[in-house]
N, C-alpha and C. Protein backbone atom coordinates (compact mmCIF):
# COMPACT_ATOMS: atom_id res chain seq x y z
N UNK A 1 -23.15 -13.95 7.58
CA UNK A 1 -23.68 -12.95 6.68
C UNK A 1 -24.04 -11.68 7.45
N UNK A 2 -24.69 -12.09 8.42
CA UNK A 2 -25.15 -10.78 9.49
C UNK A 2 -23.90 -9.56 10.27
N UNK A 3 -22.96 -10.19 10.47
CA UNK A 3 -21.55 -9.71 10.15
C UNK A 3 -20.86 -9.16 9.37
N UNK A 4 -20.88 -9.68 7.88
CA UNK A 4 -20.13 -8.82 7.32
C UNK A 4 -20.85 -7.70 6.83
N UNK A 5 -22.43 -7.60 6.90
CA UNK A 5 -23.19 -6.36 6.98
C UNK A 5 -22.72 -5.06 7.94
N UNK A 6 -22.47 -5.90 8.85
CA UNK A 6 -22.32 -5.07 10.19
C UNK A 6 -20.77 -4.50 9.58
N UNK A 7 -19.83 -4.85 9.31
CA UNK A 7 -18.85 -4.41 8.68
C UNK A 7 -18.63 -3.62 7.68
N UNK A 8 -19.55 -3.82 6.83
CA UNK A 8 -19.76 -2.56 5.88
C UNK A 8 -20.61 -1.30 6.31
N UNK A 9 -21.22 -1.73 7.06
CA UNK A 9 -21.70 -0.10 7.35
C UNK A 9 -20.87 0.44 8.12
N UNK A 10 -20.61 -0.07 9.15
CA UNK A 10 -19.01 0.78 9.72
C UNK A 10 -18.35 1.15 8.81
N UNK A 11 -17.52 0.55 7.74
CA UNK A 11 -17.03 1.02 7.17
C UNK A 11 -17.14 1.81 6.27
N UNK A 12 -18.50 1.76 5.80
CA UNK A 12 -19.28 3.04 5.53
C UNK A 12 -19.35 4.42 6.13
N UNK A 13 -19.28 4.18 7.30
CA UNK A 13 -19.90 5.54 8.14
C UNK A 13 -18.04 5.57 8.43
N UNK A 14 -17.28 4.97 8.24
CA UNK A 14 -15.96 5.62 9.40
C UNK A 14 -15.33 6.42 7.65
N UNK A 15 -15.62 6.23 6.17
CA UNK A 15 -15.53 6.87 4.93
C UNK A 15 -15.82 7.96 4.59
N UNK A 16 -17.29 7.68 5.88
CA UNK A 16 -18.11 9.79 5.36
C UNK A 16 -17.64 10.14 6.52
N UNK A 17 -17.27 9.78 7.64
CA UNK A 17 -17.02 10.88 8.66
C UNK A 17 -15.99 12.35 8.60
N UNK A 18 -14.92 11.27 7.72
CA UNK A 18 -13.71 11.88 7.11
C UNK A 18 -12.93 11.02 5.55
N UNK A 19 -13.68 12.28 4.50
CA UNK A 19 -13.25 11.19 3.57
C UNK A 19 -12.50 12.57 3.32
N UNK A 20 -11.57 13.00 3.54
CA UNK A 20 -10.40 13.95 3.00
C UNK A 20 -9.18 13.22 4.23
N UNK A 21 -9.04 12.35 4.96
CA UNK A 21 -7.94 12.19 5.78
C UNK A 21 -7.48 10.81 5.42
N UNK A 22 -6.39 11.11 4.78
CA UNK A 22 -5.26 10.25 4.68
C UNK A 22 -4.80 8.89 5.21
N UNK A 23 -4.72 7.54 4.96
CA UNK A 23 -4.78 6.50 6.10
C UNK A 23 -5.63 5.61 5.66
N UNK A 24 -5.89 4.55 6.38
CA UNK A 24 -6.24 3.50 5.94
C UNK A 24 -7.16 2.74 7.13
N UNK A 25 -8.13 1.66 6.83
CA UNK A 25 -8.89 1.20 7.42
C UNK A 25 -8.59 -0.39 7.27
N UNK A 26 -8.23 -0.86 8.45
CA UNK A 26 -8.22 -2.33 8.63
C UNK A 26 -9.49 -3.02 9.59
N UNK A 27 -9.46 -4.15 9.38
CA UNK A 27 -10.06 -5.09 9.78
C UNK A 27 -9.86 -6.56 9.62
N UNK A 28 -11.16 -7.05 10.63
CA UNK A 28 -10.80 -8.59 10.40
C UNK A 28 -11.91 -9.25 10.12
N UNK A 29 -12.35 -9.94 9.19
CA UNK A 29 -13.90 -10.61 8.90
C UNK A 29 -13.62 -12.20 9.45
N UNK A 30 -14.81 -12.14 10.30
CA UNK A 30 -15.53 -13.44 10.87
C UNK A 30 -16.47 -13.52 10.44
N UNK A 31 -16.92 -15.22 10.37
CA UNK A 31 -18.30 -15.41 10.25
C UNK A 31 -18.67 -15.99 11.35
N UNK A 32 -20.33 -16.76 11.54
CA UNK A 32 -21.07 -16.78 12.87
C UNK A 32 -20.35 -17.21 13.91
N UNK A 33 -19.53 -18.31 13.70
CA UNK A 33 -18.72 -18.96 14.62
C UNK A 33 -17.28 -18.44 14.76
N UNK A 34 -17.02 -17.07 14.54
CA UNK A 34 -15.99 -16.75 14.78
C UNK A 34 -14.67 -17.38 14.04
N UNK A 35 -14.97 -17.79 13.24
CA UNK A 35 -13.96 -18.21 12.39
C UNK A 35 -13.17 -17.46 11.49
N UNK A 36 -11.76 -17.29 10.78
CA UNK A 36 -11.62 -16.53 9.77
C UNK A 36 -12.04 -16.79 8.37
N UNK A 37 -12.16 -15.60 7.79
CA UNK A 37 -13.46 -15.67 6.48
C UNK A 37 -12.12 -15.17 5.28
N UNK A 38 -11.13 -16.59 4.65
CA UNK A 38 -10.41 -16.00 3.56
C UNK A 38 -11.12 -15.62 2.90
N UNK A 39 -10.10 -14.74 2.12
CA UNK A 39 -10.35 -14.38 0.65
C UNK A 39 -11.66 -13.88 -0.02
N UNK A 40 -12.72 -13.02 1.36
CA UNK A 40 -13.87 -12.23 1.15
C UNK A 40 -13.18 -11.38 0.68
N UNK A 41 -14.12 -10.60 0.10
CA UNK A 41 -14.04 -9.30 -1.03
C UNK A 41 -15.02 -8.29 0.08
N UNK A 42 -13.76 -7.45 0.69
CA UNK A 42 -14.47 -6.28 1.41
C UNK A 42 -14.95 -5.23 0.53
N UNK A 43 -15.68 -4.37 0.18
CA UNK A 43 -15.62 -2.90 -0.52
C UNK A 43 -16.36 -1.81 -0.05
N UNK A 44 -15.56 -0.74 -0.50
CA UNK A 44 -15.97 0.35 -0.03
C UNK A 44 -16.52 1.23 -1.01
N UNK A 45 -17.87 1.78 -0.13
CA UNK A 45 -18.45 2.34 -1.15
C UNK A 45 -18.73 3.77 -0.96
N UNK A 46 -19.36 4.78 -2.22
CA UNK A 46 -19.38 6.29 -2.25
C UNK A 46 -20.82 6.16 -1.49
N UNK A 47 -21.09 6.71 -0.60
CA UNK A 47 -22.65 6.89 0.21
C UNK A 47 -23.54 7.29 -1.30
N UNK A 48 -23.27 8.69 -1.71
CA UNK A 48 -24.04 9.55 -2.68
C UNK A 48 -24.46 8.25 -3.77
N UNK A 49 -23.45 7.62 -4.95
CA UNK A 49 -24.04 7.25 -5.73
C UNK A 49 -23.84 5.47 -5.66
N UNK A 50 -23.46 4.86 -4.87
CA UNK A 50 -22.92 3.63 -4.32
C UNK A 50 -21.63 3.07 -5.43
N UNK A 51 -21.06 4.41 -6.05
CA UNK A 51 -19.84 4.10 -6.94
C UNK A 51 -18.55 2.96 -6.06
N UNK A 52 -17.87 2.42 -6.69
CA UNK A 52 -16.88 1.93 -5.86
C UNK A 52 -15.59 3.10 -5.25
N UNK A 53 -15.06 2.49 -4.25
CA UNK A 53 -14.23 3.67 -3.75
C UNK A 53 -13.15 2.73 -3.70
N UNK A 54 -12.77 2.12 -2.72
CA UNK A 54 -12.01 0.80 -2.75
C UNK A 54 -12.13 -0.32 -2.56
N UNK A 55 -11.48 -1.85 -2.58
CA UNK A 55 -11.63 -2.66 -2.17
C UNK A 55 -10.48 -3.49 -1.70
N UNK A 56 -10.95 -4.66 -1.26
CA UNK A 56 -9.41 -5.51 -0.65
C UNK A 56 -10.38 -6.54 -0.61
N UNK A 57 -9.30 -7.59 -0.14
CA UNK A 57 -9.54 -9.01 -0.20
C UNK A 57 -8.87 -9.50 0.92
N UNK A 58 -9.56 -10.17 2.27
CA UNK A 58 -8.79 -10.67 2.99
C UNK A 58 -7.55 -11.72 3.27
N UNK A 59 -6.93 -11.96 4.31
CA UNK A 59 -5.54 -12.35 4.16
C UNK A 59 -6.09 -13.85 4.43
N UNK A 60 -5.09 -14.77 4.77
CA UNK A 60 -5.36 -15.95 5.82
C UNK A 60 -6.11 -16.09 6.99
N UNK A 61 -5.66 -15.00 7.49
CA UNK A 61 -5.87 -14.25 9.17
C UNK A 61 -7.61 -13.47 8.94
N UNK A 62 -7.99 -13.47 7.83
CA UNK A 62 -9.01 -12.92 7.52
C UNK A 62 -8.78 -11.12 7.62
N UNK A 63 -7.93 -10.33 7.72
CA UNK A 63 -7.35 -9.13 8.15
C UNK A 63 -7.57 -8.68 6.32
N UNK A 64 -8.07 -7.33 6.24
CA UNK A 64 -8.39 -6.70 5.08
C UNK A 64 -7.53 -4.87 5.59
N UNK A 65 -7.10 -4.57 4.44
CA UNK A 65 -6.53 -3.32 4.76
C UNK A 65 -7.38 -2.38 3.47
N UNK A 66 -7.56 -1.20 3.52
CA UNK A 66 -8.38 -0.35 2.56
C UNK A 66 -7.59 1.21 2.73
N UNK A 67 -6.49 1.49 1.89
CA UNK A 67 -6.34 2.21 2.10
C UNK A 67 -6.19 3.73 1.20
N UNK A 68 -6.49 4.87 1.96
CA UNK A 68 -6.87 5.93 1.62
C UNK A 68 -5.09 6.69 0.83
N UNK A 69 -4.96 6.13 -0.56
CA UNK A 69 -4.18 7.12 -1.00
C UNK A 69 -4.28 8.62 -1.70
């Protein structure tokens, strides 16, 4: 759990750094033991009103892609 916190705020902060550039944000969700975490529900959110922006759902591999069209 303490992890995929840590994952959303990165991915939080890497959204406002540059939310006009094109591209996409991957990753990989583990939990405590380093294991892969299927079929979590990553999302991304608007800082200002916590609207949704995007989301994904991890693979097998636990690998989530979010991307900026």
């Amino acid at each position: 759990m303490k992890y995929r916190w840590l994952l959303l705020i990165c991915v939080w902060f890497l959204s406002f750094c540059s939310p006009a550039i094109a591209g996409k944000i991957t990753g990989r969700v583990l939990d405590e033991k380093g294991e892969t975490v299927v079929a979590a529900t990553v999302v991304l959110l608007n800082p200002g009103d916590n609207s949704l922006v995007r989301s994904a759902i991890t693979d097998d591999k636990g690998i989530f892609v979010l991307e900026n069209n």
